[in-house]
PDB file of N, CA and C in Angstrom:
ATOM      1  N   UNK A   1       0.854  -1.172   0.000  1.00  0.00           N
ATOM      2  CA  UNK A   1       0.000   0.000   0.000  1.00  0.00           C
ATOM      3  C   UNK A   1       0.905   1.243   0.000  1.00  0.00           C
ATOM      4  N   UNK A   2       0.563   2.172  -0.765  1.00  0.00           N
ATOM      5  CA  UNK A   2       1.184   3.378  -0.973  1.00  0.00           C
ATOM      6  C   UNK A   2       1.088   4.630  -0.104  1.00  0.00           C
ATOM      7  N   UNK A   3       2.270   5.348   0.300  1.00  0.00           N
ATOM      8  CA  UNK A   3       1.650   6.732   0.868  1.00  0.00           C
ATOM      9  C   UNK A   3      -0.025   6.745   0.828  1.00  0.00           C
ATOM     10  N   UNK A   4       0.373   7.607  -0.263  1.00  0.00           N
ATOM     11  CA  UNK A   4      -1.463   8.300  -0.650  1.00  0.00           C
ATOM     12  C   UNK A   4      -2.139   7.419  -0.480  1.00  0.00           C
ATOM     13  N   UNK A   5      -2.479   6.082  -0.616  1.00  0.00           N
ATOM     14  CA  UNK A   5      -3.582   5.044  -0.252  1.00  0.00           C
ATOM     15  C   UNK A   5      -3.492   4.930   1.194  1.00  0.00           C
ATOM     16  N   UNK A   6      -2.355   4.910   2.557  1.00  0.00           N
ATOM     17  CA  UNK A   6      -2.581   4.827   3.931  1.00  0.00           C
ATOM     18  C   UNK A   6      -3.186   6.292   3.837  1.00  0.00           C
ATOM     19  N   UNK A   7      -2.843   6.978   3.775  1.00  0.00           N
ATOM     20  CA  UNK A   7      -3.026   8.855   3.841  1.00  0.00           C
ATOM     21  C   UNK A   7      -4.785   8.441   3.820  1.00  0.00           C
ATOM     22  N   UNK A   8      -5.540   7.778   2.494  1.00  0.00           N
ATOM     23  CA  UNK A   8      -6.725   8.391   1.884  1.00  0.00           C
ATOM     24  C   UNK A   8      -7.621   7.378   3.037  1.00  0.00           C
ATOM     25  N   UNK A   9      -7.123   6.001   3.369  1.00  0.00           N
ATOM     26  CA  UNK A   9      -7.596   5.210   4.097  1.00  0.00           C
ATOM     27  C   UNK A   9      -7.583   5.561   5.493  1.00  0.00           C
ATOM     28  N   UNK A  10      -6.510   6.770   6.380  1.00  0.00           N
ATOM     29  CA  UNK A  10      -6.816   6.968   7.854  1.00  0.00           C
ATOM     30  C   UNK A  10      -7.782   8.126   7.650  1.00  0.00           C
ATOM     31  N   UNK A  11      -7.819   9.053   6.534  1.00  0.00           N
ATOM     32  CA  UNK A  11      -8.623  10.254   6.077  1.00  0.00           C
ATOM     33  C   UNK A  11     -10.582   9.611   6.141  1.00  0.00           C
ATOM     34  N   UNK A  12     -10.295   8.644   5.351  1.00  0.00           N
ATOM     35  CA  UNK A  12     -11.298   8.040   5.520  1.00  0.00           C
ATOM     36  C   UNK A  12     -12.164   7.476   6.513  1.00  0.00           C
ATOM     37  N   UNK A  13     -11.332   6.678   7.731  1.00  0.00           N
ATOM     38  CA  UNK A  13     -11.638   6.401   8.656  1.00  0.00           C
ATOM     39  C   UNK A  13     -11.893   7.330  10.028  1.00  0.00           C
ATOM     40  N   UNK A  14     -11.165   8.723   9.797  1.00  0.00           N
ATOM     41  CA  UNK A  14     -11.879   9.254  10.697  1.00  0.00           C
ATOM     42  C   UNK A  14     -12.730  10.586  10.133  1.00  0.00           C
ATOM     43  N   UNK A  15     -13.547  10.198   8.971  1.00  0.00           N
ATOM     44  CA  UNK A  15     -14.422  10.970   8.837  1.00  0.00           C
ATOM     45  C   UNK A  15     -15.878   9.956   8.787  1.00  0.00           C
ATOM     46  N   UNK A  16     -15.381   8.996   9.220  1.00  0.00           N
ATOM     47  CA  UNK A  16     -16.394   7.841   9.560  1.00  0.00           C
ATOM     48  C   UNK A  16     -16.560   7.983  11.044  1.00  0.00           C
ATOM     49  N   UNK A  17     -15.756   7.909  11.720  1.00  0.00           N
ATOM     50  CA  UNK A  17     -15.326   8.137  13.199  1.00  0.00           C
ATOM     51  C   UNK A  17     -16.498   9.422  13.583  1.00  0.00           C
ATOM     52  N   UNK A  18     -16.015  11.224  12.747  1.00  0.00           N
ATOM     53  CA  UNK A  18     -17.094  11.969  12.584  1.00  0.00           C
ATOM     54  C   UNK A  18     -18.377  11.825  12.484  1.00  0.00           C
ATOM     55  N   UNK A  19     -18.506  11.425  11.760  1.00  0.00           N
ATOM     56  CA  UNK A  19     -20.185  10.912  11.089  1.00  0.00           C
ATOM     57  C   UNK A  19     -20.754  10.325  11.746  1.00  0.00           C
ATOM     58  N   UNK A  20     -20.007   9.191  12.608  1.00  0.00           N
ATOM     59  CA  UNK A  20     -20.835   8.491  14.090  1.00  0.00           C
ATOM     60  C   UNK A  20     -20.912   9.318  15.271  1.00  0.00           C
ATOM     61  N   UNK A  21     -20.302  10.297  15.197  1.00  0.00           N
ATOM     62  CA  UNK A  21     -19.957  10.878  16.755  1.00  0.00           C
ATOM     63  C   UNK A  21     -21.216  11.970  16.360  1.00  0.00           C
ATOM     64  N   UNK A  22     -21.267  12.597  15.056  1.00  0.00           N
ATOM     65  CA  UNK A  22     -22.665  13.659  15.038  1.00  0.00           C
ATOM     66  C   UNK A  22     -24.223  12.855  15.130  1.00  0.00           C
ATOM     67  N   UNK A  23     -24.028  11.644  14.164  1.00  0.00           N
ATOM     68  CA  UNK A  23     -25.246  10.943  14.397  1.00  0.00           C
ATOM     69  C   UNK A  23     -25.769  10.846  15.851  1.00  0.00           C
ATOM     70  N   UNK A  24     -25.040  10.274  16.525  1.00  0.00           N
ATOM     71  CA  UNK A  24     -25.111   9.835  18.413  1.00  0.00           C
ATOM     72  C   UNK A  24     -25.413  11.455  19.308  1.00  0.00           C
ATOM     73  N   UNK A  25     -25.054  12.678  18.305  1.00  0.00           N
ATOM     74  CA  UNK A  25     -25.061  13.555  18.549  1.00  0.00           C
ATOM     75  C   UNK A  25     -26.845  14.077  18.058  1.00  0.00           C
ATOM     76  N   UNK A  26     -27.019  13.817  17.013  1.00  0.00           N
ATOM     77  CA  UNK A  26     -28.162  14.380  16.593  1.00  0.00           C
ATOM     78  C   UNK A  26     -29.242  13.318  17.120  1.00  0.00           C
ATOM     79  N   UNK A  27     -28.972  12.357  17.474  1.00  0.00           N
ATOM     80  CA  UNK A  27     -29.820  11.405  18.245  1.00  0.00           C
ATOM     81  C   UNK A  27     -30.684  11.650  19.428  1.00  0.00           C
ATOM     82  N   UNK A  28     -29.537  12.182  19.796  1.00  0.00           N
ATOM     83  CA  UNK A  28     -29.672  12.561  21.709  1.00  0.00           C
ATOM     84  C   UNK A  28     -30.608  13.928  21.333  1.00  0.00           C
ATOM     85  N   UNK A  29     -30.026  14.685  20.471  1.00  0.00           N
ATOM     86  CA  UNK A  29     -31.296  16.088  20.322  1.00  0.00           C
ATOM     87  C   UNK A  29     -32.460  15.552  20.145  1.00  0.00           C
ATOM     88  N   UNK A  30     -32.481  14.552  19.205  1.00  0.00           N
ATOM     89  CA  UNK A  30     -33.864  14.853  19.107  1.00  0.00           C
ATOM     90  C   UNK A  30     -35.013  14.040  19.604  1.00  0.00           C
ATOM     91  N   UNK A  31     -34.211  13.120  20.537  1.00  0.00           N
ATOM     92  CA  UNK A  31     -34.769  12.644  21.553  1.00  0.00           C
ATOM     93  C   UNK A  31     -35.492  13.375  22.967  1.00  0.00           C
ATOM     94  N   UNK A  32     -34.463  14.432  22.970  1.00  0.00           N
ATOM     95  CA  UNK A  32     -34.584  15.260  23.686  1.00  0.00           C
ATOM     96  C   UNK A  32     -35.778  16.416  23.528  1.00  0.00           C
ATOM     97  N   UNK A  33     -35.764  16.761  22.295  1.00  0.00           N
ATOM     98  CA  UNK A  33     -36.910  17.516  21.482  1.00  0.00           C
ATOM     99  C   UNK A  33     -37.928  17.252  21.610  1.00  0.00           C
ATOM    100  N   UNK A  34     -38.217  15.716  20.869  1.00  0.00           N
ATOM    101  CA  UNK A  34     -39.106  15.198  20.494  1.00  0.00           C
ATOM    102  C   UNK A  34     -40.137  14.048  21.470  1.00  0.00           C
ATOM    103  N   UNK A  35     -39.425  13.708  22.521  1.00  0.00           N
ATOM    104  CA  UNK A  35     -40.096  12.373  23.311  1.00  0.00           C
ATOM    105  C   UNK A  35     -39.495  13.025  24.647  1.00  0.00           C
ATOM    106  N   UNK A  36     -39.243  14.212  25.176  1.00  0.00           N
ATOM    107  CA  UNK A  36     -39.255  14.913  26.057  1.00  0.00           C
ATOM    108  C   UNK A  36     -39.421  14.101  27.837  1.00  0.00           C
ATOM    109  N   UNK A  37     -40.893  13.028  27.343  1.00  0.00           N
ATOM    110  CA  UNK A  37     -41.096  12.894  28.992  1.00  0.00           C
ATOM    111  C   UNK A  37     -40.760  11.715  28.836  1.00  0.00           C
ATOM    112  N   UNK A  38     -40.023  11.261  27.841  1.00  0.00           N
ATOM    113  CA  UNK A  38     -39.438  10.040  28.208  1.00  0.00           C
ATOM    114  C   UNK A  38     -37.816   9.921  27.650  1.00  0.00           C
ATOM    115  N   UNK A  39     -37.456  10.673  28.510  1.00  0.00           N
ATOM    116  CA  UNK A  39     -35.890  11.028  27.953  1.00  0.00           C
ATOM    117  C   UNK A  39     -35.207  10.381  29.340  1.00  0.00           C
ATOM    118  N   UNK A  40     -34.357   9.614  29.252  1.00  0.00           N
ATOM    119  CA  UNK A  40     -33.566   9.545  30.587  1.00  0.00           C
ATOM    120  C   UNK A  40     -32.568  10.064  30.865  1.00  0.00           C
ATOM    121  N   UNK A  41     -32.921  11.429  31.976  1.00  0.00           N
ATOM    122  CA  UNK A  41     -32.088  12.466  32.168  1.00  0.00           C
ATOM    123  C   UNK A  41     -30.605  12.078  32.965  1.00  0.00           C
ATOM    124  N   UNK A  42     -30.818  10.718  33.246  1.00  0.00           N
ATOM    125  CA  UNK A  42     -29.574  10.565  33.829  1.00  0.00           C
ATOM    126  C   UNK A  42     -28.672  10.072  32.565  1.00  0.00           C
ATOM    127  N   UNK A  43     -28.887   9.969  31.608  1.00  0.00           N
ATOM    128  CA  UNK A  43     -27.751   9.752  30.753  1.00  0.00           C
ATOM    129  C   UNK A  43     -27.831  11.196  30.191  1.00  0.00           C
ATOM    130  N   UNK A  44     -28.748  12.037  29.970  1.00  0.00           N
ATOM    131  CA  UNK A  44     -28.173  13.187  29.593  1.00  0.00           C
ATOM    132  C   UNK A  44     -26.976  13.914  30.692  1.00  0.00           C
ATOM    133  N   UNK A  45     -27.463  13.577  31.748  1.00  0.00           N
ATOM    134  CA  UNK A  45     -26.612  14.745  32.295  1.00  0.00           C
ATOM    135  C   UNK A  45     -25.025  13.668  32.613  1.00  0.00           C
ATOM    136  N   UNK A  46     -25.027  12.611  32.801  1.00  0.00           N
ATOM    137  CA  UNK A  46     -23.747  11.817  32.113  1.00  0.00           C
ATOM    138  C   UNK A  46     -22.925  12.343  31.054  1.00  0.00           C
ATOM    139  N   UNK A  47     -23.674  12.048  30.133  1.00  0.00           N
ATOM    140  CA  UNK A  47     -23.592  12.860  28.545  1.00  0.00           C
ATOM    141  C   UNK A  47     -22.620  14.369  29.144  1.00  0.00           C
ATOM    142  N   UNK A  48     -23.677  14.864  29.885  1.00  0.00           N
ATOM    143  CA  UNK A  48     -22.914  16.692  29.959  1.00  0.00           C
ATOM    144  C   UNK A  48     -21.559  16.298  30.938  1.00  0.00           C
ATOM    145  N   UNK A  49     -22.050  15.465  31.703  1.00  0.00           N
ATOM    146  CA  UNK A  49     -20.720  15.077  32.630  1.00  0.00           C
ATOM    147  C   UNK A  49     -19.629  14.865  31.940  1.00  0.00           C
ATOM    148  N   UNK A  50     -19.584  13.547  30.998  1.00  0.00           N
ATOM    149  CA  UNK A  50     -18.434  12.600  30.989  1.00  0.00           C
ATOM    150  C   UNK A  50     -17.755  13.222  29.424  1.00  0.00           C
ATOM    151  N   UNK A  51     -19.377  13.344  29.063  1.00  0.00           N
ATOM    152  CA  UNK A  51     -18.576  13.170  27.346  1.00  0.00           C
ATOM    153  C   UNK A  51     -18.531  14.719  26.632  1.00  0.00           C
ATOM    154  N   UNK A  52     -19.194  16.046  26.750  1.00  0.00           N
ATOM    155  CA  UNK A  52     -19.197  16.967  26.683  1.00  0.00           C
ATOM    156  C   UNK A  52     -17.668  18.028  26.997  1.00  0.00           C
ATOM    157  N   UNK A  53     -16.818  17.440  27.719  1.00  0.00           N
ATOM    158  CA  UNK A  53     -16.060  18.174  28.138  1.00  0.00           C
ATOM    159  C   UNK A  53     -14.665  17.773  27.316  1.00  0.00           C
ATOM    160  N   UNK A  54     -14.596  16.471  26.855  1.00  0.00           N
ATOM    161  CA  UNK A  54     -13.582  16.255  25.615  1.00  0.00           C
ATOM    162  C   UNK A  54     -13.857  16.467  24.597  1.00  0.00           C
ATOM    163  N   UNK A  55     -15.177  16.650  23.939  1.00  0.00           N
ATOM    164  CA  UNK A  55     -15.756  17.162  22.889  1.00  0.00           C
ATOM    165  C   UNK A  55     -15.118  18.587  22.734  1.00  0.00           C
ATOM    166  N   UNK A  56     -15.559  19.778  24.065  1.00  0.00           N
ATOM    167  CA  UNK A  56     -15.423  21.122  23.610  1.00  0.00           C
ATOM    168  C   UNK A  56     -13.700  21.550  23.445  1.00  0.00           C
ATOM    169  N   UNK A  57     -13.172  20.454  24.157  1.00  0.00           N
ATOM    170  CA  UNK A  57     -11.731  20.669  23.873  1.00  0.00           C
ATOM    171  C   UNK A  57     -11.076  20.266  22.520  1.00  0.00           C
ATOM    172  N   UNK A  58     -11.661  19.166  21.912  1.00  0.00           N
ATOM    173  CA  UNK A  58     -11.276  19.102  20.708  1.00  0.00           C
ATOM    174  C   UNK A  58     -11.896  19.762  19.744  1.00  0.00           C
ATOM    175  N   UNK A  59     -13.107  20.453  19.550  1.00  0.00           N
ATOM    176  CA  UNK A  59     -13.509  21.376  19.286  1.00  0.00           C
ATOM    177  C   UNK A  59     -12.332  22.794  18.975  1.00  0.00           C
ATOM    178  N   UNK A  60     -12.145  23.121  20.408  1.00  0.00           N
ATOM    179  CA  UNK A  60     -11.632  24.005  20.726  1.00  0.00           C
ATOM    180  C   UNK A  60     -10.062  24.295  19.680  1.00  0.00           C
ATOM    181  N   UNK A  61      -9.516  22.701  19.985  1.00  0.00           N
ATOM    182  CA  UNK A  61      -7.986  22.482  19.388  1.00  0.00           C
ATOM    183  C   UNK A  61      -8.715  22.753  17.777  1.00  0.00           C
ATOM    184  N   UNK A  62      -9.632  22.235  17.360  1.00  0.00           N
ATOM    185  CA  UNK A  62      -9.615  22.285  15.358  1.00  0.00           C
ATOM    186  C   UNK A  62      -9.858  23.919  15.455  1.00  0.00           C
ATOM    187  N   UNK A  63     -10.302  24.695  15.978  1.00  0.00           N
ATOM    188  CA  UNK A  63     -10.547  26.470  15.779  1.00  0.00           C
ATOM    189  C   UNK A  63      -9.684  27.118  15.852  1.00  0.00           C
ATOM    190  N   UNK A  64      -8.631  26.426  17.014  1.00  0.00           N
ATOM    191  CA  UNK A  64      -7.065  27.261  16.871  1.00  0.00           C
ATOM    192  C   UNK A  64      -6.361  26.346  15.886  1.00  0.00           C
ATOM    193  N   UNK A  65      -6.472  25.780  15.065  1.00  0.00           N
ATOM    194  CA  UNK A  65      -5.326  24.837  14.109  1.00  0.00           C
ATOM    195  C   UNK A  65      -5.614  25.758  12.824  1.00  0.00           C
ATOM    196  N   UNK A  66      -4.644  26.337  12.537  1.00  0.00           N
ATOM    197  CA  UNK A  66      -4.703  27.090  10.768  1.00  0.00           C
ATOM    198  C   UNK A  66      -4.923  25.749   9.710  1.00  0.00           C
ATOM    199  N   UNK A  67      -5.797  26.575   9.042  1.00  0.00           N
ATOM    200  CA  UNK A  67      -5.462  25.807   7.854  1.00  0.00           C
ATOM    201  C   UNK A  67      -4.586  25.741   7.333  1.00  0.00           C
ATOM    202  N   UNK A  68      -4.132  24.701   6.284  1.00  0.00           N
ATOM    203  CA  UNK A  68      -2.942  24.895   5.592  1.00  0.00           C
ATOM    204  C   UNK A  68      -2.911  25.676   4.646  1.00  0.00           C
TER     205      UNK A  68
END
């Protein structure tokens, strides 16, 4: 396997990686939205606990990274 084919294949894999992390993301909204009294708030606020706070940091790191 060539450069450019590992390059296009880890490129690939974490925009798959992406695509699951917004789905699980747009899930939880609209669960939240939509079926309201049957939401179980203890995994939301888990959610805000555990997993929210490595999110805004990597967030944070792609806004300060220049483009090339």
């Amino acid at each position: 396997m060539t450069h450019p084919e590992r390059a296009r294949d880890y490129l690939e894999h974490i925009a798959d990686a992406i695509e699951r992390a917004w789905s699980l993301m747009r899930g939880m909204r609209n669960k939240i939205i939509h079926d309201y009294f049957d939401v179980a708030w203890d995994v939301v606020w888990n959610t805000i606990q555990q997993d929210l706070p490595p999110l805004l940091k990597q967030i944070n790191t792609l806004l300060q990274t220049k483009a090339p």
